[in-house]
Each structure stands twice: as structure tokens, then as C-alpha cells.
N, C-alpha and C. Protein backbone atom coordinates (compact mmCIF):
# COMPACT_ATOMS: atom_id res chain seq x y z
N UNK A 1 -37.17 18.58 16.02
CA UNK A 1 -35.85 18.03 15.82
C UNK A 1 -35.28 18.62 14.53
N UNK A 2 -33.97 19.30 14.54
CA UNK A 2 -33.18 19.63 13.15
C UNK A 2 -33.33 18.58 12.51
N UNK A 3 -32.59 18.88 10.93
CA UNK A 3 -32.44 18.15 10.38
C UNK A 3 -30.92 17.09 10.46
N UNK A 4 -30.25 17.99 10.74
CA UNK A 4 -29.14 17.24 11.40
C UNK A 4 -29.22 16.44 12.29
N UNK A 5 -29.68 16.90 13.29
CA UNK A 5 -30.14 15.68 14.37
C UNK A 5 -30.70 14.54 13.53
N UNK A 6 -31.54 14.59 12.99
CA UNK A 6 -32.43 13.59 12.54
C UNK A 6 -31.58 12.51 11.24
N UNK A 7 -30.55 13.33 10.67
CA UNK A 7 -29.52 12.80 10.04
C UNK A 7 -28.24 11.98 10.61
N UNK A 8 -28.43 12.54 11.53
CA UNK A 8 -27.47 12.17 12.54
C UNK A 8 -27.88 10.75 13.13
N UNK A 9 -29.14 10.90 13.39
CA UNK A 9 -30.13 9.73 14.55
C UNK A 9 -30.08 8.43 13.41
N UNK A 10 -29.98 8.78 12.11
CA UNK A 10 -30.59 7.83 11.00
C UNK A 10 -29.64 7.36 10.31
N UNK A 11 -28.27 8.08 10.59
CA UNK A 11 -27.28 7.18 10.01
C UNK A 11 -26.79 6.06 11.28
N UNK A 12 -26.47 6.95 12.77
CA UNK A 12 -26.46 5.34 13.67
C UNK A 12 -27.26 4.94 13.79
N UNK A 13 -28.69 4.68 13.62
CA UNK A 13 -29.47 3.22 13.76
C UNK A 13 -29.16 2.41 12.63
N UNK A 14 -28.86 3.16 10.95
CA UNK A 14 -29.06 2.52 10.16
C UNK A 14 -27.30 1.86 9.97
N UNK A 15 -26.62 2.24 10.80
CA UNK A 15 -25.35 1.25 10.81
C UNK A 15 -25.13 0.48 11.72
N UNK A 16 -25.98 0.17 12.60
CA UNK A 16 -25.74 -0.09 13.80
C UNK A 16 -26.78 -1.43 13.91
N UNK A 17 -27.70 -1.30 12.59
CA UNK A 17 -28.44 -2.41 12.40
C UNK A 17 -28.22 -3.69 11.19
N UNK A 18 -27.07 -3.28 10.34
CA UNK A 18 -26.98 -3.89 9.14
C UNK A 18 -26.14 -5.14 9.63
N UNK A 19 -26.30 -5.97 8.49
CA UNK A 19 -25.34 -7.33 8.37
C UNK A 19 -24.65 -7.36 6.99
N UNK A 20 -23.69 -7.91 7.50
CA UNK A 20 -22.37 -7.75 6.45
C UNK A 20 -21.57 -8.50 6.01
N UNK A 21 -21.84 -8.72 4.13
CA UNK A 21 -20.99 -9.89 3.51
C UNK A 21 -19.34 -9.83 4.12
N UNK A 22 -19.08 -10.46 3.43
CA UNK A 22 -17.11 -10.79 2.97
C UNK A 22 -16.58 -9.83 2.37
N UNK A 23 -15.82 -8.84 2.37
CA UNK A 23 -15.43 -8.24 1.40
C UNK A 23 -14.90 -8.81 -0.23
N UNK A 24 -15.48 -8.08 -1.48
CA UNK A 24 -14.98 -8.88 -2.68
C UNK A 24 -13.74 -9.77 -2.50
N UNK A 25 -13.23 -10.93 -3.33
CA UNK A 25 -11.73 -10.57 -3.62
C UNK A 25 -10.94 -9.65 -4.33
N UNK A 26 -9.48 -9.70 -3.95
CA UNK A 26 -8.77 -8.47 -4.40
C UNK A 26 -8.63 -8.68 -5.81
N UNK A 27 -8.49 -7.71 -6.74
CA UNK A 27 -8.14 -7.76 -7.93
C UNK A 27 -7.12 -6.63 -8.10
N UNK A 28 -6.00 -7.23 -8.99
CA UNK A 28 -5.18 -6.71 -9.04
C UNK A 28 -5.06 -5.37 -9.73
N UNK A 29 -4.03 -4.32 -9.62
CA UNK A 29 -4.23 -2.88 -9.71
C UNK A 29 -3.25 -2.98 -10.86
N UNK A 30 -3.35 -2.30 -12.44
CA UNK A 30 -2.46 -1.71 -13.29
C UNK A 30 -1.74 -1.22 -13.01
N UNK A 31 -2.07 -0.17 -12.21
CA UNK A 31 -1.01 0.81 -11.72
C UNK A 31 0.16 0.33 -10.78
N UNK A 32 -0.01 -0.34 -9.49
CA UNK A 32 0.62 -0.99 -8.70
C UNK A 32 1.46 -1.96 -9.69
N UNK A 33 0.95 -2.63 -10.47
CA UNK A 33 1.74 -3.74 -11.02
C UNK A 33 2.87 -2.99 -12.08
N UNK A 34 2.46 -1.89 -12.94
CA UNK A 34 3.36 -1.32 -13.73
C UNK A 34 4.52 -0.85 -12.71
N UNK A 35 4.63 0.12 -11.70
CA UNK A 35 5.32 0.34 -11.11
C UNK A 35 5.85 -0.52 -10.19
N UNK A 36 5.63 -2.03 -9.84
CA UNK A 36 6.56 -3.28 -9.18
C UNK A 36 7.03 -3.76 -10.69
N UNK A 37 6.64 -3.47 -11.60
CA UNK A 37 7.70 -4.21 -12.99
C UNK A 37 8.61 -3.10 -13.03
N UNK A 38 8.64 -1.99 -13.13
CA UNK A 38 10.13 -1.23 -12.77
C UNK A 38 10.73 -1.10 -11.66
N UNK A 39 10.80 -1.93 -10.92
CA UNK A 39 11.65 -2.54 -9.57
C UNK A 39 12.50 -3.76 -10.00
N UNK A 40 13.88 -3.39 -9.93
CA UNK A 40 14.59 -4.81 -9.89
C UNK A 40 13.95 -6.18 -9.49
N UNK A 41 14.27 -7.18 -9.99
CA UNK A 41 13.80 -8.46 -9.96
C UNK A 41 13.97 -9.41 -8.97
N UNK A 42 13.64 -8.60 -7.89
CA UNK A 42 13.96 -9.55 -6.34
C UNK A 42 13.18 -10.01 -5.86
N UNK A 43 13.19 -11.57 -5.86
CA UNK A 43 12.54 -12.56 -5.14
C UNK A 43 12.06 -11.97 -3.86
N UNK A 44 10.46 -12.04 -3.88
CA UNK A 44 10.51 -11.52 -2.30
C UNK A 44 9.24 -12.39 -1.72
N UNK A 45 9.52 -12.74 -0.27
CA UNK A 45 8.01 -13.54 -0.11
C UNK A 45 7.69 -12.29 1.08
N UNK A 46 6.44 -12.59 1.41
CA UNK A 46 5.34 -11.93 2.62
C UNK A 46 5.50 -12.46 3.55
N UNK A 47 5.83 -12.38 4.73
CA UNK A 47 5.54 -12.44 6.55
C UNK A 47 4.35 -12.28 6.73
N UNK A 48 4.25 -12.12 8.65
CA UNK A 48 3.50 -11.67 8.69
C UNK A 48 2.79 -10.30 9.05
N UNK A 49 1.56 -10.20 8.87
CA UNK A 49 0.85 -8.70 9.00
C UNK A 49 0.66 -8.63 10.46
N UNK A 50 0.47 -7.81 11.18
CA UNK A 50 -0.23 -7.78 12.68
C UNK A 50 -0.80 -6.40 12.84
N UNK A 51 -1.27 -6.70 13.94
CA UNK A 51 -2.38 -5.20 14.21
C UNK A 51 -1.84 -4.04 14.88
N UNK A 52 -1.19 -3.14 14.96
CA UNK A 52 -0.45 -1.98 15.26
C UNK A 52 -1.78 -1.92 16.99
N UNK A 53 -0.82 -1.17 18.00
CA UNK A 53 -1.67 -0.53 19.46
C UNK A 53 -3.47 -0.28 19.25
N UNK A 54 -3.24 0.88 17.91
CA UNK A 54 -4.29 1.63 17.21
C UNK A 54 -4.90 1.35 16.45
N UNK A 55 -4.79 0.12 15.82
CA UNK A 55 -5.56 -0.09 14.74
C UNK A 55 -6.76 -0.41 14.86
N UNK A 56 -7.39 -0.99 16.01
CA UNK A 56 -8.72 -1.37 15.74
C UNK A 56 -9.41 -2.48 14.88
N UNK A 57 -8.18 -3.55 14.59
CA UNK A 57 -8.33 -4.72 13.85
C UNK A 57 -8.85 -5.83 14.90
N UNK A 58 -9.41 -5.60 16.08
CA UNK A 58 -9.95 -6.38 16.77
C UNK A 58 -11.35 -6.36 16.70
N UNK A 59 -11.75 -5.18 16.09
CA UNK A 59 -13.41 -5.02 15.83
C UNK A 59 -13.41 -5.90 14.85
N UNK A 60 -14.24 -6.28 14.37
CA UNK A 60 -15.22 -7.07 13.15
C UNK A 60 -14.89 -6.01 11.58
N UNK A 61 -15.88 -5.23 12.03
CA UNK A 61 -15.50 -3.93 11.18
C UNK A 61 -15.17 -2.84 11.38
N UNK A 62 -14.22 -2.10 11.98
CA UNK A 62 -13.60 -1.67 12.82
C UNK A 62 -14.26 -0.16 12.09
N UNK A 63 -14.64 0.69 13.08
CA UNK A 63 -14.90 2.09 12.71
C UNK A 63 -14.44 3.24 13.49
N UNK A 64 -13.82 4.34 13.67
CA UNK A 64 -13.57 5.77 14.43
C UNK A 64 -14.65 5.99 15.33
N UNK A 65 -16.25 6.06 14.35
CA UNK A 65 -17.23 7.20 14.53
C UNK A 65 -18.04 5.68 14.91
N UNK A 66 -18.50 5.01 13.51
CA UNK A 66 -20.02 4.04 13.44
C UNK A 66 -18.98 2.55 13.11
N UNK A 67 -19.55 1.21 13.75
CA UNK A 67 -19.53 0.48 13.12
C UNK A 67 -20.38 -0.71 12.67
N UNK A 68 -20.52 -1.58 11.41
CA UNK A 68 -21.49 -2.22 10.86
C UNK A 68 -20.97 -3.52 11.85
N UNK A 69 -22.12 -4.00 11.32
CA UNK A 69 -22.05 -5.43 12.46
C UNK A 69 -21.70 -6.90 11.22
N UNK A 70 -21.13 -6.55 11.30
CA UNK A 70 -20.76 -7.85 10.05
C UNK A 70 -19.34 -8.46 11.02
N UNK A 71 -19.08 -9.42 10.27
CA UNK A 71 -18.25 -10.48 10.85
C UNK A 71 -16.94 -10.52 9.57
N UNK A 72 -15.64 -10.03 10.30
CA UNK A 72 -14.92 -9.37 8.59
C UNK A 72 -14.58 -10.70 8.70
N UNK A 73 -14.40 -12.12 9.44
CA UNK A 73 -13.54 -13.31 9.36
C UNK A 73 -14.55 -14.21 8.49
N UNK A 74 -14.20 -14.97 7.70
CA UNK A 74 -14.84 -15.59 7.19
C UNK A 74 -13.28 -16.85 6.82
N UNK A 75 -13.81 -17.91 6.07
CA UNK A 75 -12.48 -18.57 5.52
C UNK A 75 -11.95 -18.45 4.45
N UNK A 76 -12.51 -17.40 3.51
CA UNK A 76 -11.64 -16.54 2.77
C UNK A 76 -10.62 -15.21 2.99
N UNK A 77 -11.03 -14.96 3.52
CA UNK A 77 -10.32 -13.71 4.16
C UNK A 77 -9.79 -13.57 5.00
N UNK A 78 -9.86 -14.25 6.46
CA UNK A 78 -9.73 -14.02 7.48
C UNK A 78 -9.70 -12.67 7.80
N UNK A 79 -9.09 -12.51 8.27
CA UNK A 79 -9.09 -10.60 8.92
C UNK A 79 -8.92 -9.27 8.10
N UNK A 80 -8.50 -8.08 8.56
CA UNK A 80 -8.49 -7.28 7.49
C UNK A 80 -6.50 -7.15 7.10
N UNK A 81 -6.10 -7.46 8.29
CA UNK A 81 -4.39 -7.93 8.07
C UNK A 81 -4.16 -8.89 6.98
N UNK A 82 -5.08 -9.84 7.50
CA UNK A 82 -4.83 -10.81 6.75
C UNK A 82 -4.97 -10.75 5.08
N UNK A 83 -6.45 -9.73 5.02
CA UNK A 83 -6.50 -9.11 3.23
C UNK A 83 -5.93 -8.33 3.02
N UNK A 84 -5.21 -7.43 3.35
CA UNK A 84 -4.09 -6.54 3.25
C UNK A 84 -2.47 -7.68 2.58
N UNK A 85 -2.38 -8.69 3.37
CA UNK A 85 -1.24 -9.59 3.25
C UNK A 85 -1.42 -10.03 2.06
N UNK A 86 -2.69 -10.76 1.45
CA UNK A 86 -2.91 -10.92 0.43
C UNK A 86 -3.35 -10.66 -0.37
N UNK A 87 -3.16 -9.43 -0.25
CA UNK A 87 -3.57 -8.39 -1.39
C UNK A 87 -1.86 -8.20 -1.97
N UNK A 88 -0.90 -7.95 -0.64
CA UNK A 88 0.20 -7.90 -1.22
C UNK A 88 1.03 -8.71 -2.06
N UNK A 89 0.61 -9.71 -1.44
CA UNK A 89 1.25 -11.34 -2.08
C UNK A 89 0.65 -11.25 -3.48
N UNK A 90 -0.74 -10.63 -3.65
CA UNK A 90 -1.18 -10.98 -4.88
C UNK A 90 -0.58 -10.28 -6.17
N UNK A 91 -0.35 -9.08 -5.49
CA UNK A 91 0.01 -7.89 -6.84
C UNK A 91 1.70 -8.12 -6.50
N UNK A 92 2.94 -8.65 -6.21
CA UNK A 92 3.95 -9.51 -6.34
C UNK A 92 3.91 -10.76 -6.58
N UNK A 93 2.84 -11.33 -7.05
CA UNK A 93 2.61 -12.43 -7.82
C UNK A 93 2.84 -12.21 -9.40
N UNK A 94 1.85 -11.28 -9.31
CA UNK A 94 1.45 -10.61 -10.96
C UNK A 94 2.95 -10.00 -11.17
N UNK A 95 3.63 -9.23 -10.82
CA UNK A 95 4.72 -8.89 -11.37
C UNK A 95 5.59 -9.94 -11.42
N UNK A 96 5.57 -11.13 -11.20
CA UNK A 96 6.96 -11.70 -10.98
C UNK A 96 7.79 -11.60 -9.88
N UNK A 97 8.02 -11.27 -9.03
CA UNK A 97 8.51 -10.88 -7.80
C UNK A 97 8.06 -12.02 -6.82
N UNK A 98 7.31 -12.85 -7.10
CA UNK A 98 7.01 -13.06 -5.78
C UNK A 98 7.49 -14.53 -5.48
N UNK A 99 8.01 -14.99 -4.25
CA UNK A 99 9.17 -16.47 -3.85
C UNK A 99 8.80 -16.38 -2.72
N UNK A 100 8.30 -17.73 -2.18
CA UNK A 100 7.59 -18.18 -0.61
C UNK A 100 8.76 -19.03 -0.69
N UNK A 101 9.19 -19.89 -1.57
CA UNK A 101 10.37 -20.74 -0.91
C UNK A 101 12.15 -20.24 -1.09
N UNK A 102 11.76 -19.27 -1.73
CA UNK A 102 13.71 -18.94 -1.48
C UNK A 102 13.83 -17.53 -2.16
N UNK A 103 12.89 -16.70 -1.15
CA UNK A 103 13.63 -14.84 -1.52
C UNK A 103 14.69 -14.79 -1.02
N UNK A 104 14.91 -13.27 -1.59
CA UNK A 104 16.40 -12.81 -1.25
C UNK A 104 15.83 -11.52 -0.01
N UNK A 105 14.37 -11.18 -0.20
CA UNK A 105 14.06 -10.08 0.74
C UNK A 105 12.63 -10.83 1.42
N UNK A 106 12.13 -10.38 2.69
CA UNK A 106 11.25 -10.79 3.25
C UNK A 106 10.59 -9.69 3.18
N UNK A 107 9.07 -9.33 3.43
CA UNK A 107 8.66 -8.12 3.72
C UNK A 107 7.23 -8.62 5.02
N UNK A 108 7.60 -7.78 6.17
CA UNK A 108 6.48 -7.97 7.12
C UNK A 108 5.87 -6.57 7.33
N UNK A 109 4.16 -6.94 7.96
CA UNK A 109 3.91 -5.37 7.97
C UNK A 109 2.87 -5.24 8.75
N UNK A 110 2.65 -4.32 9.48
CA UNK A 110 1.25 -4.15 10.71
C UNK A 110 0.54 -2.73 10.13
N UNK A 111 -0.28 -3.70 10.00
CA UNK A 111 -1.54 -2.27 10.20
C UNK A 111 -1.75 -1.01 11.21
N UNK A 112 -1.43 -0.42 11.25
CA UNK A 112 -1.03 0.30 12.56
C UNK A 112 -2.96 1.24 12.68
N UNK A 113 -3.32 1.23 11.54
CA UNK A 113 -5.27 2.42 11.87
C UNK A 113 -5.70 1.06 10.79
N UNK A 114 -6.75 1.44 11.11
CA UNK A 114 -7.75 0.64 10.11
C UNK A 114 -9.23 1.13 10.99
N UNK A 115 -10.07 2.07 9.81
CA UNK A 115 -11.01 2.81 10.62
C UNK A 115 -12.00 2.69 9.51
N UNK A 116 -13.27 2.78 9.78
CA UNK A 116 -14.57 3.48 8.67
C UNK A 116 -15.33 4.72 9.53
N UNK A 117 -15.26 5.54 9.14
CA UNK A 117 -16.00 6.83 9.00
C UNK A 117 -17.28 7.28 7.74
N UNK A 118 -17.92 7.41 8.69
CA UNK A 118 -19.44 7.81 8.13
C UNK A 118 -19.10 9.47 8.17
N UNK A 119 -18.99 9.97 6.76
CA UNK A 119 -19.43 11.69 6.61
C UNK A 119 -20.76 11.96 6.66
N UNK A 120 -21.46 12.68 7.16
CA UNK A 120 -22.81 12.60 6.83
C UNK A 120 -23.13 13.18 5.51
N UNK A 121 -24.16 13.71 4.79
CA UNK A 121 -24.71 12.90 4.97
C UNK A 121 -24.80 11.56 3.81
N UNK A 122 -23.99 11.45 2.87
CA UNK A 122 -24.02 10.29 1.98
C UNK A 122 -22.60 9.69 1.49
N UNK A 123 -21.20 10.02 2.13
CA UNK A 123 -20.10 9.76 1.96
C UNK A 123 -19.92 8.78 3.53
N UNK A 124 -18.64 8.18 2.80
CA UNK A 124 -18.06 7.24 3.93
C UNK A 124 -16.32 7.09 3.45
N UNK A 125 -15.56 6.96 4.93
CA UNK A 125 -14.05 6.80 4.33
C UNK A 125 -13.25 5.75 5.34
N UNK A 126 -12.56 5.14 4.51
CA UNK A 126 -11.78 3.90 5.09
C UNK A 126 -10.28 4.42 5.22
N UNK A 127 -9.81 4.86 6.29
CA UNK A 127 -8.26 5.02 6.61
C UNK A 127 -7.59 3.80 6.78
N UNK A 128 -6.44 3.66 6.16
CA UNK A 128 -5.86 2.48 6.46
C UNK A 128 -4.73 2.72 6.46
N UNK A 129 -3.65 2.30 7.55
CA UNK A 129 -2.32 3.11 7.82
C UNK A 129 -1.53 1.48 8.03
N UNK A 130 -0.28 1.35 7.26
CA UNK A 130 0.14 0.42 6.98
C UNK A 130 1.78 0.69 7.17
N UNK A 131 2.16 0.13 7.98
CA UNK A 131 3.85 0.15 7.90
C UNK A 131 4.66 -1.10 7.49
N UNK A 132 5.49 -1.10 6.37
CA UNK A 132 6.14 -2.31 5.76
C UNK A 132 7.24 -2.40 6.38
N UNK A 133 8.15 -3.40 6.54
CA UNK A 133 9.34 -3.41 6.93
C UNK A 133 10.02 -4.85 6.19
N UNK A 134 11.14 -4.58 5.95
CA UNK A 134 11.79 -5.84 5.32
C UNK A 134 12.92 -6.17 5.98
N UNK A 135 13.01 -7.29 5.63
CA UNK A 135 14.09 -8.25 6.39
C UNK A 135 15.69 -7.35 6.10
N UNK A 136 16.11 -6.35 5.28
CA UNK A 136 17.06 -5.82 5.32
C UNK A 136 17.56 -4.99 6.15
N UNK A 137 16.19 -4.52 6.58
CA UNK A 137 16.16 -3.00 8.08
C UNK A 137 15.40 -2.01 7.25
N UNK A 138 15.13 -1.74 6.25
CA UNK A 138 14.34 -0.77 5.13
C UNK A 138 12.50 -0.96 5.73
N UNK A 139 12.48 0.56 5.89
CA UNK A 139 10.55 0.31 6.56
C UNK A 139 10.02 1.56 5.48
N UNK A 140 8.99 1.44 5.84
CA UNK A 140 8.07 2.36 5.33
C UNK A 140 6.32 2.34 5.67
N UNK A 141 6.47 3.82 6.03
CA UNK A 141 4.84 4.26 5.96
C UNK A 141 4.24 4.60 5.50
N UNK A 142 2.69 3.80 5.21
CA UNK A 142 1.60 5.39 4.30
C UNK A 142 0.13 4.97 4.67
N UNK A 143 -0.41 6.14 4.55
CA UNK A 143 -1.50 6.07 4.93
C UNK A 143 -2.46 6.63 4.09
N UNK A 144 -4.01 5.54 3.96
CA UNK A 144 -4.36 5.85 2.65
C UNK A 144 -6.10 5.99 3.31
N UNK A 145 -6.47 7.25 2.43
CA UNK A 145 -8.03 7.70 3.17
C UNK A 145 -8.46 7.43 1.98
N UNK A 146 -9.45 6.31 1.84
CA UNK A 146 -10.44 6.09 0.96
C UNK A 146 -11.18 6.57 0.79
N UNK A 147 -12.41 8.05 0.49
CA UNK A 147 -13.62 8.21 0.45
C UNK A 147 -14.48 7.87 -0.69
N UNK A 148 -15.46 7.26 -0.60
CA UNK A 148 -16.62 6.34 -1.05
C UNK A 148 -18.07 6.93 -1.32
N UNK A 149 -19.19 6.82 -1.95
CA UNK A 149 -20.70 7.43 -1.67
C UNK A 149 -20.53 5.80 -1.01
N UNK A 150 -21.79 6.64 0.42
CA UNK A 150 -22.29 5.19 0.73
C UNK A 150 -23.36 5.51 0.81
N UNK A 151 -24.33 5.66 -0.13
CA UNK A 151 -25.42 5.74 -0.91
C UNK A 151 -26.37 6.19 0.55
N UNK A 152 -27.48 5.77 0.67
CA UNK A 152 -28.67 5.88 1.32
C UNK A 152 -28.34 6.09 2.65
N UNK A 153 -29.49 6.45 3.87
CA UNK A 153 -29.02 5.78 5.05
C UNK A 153 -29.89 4.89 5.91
N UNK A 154 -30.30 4.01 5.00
CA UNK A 154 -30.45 3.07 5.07
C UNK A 154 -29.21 2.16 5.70
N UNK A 155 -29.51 1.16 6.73
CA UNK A 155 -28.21 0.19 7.06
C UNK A 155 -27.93 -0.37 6.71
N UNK A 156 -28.49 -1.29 6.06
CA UNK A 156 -27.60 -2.16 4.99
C UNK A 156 -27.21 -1.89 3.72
N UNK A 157 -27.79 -1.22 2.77
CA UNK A 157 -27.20 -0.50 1.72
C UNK A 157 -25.45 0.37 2.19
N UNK A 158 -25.86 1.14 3.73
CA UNK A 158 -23.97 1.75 3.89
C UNK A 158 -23.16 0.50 4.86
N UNK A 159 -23.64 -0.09 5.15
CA UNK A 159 -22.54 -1.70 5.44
C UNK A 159 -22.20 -2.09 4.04
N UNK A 160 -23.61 -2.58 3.30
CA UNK A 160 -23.02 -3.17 2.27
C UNK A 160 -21.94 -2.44 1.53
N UNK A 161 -21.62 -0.94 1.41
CA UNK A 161 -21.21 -0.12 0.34
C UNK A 161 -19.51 0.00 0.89
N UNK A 162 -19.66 -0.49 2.44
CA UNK A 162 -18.59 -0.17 2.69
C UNK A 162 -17.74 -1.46 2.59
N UNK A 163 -18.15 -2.63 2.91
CA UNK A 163 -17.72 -3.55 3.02
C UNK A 163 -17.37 -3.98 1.26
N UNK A 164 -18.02 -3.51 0.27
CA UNK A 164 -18.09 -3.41 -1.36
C UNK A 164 -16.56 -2.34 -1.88
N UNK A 165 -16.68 -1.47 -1.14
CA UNK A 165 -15.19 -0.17 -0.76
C UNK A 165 -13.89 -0.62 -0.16
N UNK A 166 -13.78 -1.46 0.81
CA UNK A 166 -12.70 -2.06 1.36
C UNK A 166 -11.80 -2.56 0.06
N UNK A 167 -12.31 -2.96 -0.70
CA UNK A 167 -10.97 -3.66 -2.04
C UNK A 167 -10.28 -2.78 -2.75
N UNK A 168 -11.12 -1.51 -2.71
CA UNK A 168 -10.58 -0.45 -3.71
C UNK A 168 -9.63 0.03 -2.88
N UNK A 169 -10.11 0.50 -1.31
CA UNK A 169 -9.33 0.87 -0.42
C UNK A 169 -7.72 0.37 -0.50
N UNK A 170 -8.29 -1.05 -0.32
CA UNK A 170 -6.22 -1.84 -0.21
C UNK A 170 -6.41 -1.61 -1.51
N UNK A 171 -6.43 -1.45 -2.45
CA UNK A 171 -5.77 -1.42 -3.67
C UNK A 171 -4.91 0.08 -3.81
N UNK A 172 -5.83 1.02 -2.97
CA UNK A 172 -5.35 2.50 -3.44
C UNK A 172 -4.33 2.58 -2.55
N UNK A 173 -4.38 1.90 -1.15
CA UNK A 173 -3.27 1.58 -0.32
C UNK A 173 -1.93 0.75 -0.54
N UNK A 174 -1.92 0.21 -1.44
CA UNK A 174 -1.36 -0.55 -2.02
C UNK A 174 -0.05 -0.10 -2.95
N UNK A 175 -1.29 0.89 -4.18
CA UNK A 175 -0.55 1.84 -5.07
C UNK A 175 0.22 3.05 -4.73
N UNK A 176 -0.45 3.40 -3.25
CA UNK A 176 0.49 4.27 -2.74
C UNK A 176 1.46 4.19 -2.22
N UNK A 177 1.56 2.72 -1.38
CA UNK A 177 2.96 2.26 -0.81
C UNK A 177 4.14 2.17 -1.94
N UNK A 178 3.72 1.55 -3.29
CA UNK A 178 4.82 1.27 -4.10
C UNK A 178 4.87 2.38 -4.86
N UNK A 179 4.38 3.54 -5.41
CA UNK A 179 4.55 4.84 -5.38
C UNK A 179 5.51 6.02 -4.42
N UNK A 180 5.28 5.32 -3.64
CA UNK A 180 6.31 6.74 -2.15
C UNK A 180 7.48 5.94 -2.35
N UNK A 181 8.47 7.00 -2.38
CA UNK A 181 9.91 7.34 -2.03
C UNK A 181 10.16 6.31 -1.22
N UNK A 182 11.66 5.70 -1.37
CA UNK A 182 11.66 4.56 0.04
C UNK A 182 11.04 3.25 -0.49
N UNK A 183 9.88 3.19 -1.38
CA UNK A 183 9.54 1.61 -1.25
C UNK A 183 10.56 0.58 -2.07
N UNK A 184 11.32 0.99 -2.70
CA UNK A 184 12.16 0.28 -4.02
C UNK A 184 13.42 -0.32 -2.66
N UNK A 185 13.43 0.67 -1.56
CA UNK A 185 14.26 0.03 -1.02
C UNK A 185 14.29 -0.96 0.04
N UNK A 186 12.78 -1.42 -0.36
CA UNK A 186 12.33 -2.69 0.89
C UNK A 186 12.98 -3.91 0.11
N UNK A 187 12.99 -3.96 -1.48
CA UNK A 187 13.22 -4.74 -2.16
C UNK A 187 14.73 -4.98 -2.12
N UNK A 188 15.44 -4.76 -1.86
CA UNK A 188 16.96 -4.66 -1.81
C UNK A 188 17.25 -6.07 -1.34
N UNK A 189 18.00 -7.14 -1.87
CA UNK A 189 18.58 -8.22 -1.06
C UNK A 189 19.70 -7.89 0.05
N UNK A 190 19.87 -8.20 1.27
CA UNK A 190 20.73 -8.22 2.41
C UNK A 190 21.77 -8.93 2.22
């Protein structure tokens, strides 16, 4: 047997056998927050998230190639929409921006990919493709490829590493939405 093969054989058993925490909670991003404090000061609350045709938010831990067997629902988190939503709510908290009882803008948004990919042989990457839309008619897309070491291949060490990766992921997803062209104008009151 190559060695590839045998690399190959040892990363799906060893993902295909692991169990899998909660992902951390989110912590908020410098970067994301500096750039929502130079955005006009519009009240905005969160809708809701939903799962795009493609996304694959019906798996547990949804993967392209491999996926870990963990259970992403828990009663912190609920889904991965759902940590995406409040991830958003959280970093328009921190700036000031954020009004559940009387914005001037709404913002809803579907996950349209949400994937984990195993590189062999010690990398792993989380795509996460996110479209915003606000209550004015203003949308926007981006899509953000996380790559990660997911150490060993061992199965629970690359569940654990990935499911440990998911926060950084929405965070870098996050910073990129309010970064691209177009996002200042989700904020706009109608």
C-alpha cells in the first residue's frame, strides 16, 4: 500500500470515528469592531439566518470531503446559522449598533456553503459562504475559506481541532463581510 493510500485510509477512519464538543463561544474581533465604529450609527437588529439549497447545514458537522460525528446543536448554540447570527448580533453589540426593539435597518442572512475539508496530510478548511440582506433591498456576498493545522490523524484530535477552528472561521467571515465594498450599505435606514 502507498503512502498516500494509507494517508488517505487514516484520515477517514480517524474522522469518521471522533466525537465532538460545542464549538467555543464567539469572541469578539478588533478588527470587525473598529471597522462597524466607522459606519454611521444605525440602529440595526438581526433576523433570521437560514440554510441556502447548498449549504449543508443539515449535517451535524457538515463536510465536502469527511465529516466528524459530533452533534453541532447543543442549547448554546444551536446550529451553525444560528452561531453565525450570533456572532453577528454580538460584534453589533460591541459597536453600539445594535436595537432588537426599534432599528431603523433589519439585517437577514442564509448561509448559502458551510463545508469542512480535510487537506491531507495535516491541514483542514472551513468554507463558509454567507449572503446578508437588509430590510432596505441592499445584499451582499462573501465567502470565507478558513485553513487550520488539524494536527494528527488521529480522530479526535482533527474533530476536536476543527470544531476548536469554527470561531475563528465566523470571525474571519465576519471581518470580511464588513470589510467588502457594499457592506456600509446594508446599514442605510429605508
Amino acid at each position: 500500500m502507498s503512502l498516500r493510500n494509507w494517508l488517505s485510509m487514516a484520515a477517514l477512519g480517524g474522522l469518521a470515528a471522533c466525537q465532538t464538543p460545542a464549538p467555543p463561544e464567539y469572541m469578539v474581533s478588533r478588527d470587525t469592531l473598529f471597522f462597524l465604529q466607522q459606519l454611521p450609527a444605525v440602529q440595526t437588529s438581526v433576523g433570521e439566518f437560514t440554510a441556502g439549497d447548498g449549504s449543508g447545514m443539515g449535517v451535524p458537522i457538515p463536510g465536502s470531503l469527511l465529516t466528524c460525528s459530533g452533534d453541532f446543536e447543543d442549547s448554546r448554540t444551536g446550529d451553525a446559522g444560528a452561531y453565525v447570527r450570533r456572532a453577528l448580533v454580538q460584534e453589533l453589540t460591541a459597536a453600539g449598533l445594535y436595537n432588537e426593539d426599534d432599528p431603523a435597518v433589519r439585517i437577514d442572512g442564509t448561509v448559502e456553503r458551510i463545508s469542512l475539508t480535510r487537506k491531507i496530510p495535516f491541514t483542514a478548511e472551513w468554507t463558509i459562504g454567507l449572503r446578508l440582506r437588509s430590510s432596505n433591498g441592499a445584499e451582499l456576498e462573501v465567502l470565507e475559506e478558513y485553513r487550520f493545522d488539524a494536527g494528527s490523524l488521529v480522530g479526535a484530535t482533527v474533530c476536536e481541532r476543527a470544531i476548536e477552528h469554527f470561531e475563528p472561521a465566523v470571525r474571519a467571515l465576519l471581518e470580511t463581510a464588513v470589510r467588502t465594498d457594499g457592506f456600509d450599505a446594508l446599514l442605510v435606514a429605508s
